[in-house]
PDB file of N, CA and C in Angstrom:
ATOM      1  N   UNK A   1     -16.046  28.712 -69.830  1.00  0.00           N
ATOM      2  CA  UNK A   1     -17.396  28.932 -70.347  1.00  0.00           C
ATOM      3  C   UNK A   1     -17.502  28.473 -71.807  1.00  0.00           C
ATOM      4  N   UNK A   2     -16.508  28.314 -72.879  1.00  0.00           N
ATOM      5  CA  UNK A   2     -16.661  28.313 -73.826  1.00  0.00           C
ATOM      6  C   UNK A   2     -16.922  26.524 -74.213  1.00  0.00           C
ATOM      7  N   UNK A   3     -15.865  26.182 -73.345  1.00  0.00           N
ATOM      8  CA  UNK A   3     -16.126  24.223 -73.203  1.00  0.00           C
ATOM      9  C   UNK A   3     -17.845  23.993 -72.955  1.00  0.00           C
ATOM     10  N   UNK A   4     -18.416  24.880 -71.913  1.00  0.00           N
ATOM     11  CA  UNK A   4     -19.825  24.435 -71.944  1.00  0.00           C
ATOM     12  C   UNK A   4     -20.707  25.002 -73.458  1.00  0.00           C
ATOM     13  N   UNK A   5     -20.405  25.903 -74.038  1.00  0.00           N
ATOM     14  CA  UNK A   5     -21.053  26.355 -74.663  1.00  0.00           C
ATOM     15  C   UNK A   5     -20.702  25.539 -76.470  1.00  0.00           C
ATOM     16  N   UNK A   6     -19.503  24.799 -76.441  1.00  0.00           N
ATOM     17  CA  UNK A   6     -19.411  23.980 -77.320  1.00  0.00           C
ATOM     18  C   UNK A   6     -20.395  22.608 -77.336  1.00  0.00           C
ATOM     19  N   UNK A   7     -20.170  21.857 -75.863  1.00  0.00           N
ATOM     20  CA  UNK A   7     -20.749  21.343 -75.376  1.00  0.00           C
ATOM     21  C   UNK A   7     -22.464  21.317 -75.417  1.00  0.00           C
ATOM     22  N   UNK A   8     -23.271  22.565 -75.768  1.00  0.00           N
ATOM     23  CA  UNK A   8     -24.450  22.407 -75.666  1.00  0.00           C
ATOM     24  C   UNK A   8     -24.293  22.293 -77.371  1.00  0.00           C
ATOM     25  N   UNK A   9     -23.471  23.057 -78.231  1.00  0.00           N
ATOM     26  CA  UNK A   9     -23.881  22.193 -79.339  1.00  0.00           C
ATOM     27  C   UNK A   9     -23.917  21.489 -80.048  1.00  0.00           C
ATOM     28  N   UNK A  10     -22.797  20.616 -79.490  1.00  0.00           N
ATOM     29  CA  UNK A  10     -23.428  18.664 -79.921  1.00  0.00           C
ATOM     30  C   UNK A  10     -23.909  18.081 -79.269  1.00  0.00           C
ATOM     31  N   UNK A  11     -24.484  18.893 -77.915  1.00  0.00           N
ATOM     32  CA  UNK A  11     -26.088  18.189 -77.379  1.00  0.00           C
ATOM     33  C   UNK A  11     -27.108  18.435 -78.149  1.00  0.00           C
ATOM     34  N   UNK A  12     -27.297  19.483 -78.953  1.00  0.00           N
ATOM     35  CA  UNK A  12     -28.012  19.600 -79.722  1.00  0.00           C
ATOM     36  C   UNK A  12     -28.158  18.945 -80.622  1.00  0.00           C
ATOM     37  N   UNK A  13     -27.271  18.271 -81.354  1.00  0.00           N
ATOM     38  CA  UNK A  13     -27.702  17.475 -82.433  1.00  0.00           C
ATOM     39  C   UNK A  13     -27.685  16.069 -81.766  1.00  0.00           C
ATOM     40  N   UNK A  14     -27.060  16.170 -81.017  1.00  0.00           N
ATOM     41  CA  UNK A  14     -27.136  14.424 -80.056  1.00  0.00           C
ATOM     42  C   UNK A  14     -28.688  14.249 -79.760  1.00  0.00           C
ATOM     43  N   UNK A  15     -29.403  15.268 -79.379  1.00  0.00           N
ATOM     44  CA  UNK A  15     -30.562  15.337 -78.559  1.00  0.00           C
ATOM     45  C   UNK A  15     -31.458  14.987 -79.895  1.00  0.00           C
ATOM     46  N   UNK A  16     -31.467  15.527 -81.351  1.00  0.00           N
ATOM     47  CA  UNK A  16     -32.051  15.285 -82.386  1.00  0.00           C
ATOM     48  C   UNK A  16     -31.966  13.895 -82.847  1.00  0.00           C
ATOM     49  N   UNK A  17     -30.884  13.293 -82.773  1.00  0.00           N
ATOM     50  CA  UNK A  17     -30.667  11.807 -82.873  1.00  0.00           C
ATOM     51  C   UNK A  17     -31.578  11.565 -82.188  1.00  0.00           C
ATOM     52  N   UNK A  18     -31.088  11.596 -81.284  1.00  0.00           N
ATOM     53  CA  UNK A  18     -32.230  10.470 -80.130  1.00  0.00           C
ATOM     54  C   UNK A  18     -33.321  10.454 -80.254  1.00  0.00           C
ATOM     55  N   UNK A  19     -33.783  12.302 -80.741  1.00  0.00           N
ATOM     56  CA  UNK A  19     -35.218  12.059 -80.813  1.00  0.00           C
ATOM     57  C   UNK A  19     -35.687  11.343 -81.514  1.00  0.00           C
ATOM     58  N   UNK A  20     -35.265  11.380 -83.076  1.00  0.00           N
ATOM     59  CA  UNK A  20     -36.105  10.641 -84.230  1.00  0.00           C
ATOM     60  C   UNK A  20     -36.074   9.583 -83.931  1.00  0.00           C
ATOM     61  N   UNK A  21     -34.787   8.634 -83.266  1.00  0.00           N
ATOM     62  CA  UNK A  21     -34.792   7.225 -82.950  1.00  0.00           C
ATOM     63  C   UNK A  21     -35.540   6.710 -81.883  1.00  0.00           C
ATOM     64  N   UNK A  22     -36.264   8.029 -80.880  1.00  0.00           N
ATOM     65  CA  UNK A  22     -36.981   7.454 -80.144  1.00  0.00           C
ATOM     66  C   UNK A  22     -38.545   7.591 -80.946  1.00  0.00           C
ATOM     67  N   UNK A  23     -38.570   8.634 -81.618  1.00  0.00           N
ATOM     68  CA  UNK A  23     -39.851   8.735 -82.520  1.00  0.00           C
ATOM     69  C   UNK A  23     -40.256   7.276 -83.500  1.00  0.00           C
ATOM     70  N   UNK A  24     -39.268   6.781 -83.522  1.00  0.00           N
ATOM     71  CA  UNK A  24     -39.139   5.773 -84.905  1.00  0.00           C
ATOM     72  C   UNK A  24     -38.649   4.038 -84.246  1.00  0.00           C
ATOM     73  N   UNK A  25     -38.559   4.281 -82.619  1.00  0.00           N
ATOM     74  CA  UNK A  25     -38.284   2.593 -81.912  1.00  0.00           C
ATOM     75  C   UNK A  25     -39.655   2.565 -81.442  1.00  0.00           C
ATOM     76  N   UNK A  26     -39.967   3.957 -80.716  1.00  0.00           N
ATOM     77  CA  UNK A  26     -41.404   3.588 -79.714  1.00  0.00           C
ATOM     78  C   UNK A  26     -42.317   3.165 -80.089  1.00  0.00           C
ATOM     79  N   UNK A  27     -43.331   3.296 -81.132  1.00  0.00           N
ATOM     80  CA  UNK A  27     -44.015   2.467 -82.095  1.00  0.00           C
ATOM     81  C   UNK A  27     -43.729   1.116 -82.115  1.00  0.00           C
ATOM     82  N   UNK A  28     -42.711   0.732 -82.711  1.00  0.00           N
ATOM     83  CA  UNK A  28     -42.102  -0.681 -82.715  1.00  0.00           C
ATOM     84  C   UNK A  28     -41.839  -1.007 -81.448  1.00  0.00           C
ATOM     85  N   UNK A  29     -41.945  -1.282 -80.224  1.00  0.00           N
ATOM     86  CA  UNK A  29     -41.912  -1.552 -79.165  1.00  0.00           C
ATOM     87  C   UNK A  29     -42.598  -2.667 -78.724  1.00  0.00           C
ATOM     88  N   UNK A  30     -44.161  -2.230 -79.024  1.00  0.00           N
ATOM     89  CA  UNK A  30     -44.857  -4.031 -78.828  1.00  0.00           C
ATOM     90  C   UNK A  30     -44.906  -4.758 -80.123  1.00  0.00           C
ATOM     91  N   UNK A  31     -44.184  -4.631 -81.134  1.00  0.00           N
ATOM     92  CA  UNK A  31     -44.128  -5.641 -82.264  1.00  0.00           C
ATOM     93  C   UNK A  31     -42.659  -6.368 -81.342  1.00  0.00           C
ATOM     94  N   UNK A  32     -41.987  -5.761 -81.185  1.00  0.00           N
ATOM     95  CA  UNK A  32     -40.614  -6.330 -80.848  1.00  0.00           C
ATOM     96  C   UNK A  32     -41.072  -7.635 -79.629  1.00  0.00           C
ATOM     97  N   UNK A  33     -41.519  -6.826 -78.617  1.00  0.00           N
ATOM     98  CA  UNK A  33     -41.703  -7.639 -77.788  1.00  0.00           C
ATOM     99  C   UNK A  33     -43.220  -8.582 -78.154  1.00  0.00           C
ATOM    100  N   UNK A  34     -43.687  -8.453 -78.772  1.00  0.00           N
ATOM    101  CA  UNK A  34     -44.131  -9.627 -79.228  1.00  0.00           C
ATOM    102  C   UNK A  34     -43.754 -10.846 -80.209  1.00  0.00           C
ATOM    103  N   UNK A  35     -42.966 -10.404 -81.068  1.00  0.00           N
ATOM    104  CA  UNK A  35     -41.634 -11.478 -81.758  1.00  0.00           C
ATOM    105  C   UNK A  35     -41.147 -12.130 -80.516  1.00  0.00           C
ATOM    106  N   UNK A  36     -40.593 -11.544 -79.687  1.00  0.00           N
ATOM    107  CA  UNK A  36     -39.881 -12.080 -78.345  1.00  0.00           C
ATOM    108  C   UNK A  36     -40.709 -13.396 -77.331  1.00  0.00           C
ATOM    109  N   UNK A  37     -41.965 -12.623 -77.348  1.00  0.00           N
ATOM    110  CA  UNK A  37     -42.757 -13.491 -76.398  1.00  0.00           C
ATOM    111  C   UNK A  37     -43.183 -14.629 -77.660  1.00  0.00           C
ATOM    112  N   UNK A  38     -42.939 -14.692 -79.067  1.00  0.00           N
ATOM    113  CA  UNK A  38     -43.486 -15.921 -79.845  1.00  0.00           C
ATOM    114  C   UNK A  38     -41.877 -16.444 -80.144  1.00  0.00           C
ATOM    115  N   UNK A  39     -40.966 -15.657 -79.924  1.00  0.00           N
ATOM    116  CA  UNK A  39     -39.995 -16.657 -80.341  1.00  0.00           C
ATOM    117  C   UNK A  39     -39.538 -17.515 -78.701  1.00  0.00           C
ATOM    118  N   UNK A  40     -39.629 -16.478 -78.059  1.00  0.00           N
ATOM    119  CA  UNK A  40     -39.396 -17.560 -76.454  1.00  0.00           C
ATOM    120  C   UNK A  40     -40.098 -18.444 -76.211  1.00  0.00           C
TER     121      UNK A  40
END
């Protein structure tokens, strides 16, 4: 029990990563793919 309970807390900060980086790619998403579709 204690392996899971370590386990949830560097999901916790794993899960905070991700968030801001998904807070902070998703926006940029159709700039990207529009660089893409003008550089292809």
């Amino acid at each position: 029990m204690s392996d899971h309970e370590d386990f949830k807390d560097t999901t916790s900060a794993v899960n905070i990563l991700t968030l801001t980086a998904v807070i902070i790619c998703v926006p940029l998403l159709p700039m990207l793919m529009g660089w893409y579709s003008l550089l292809r």
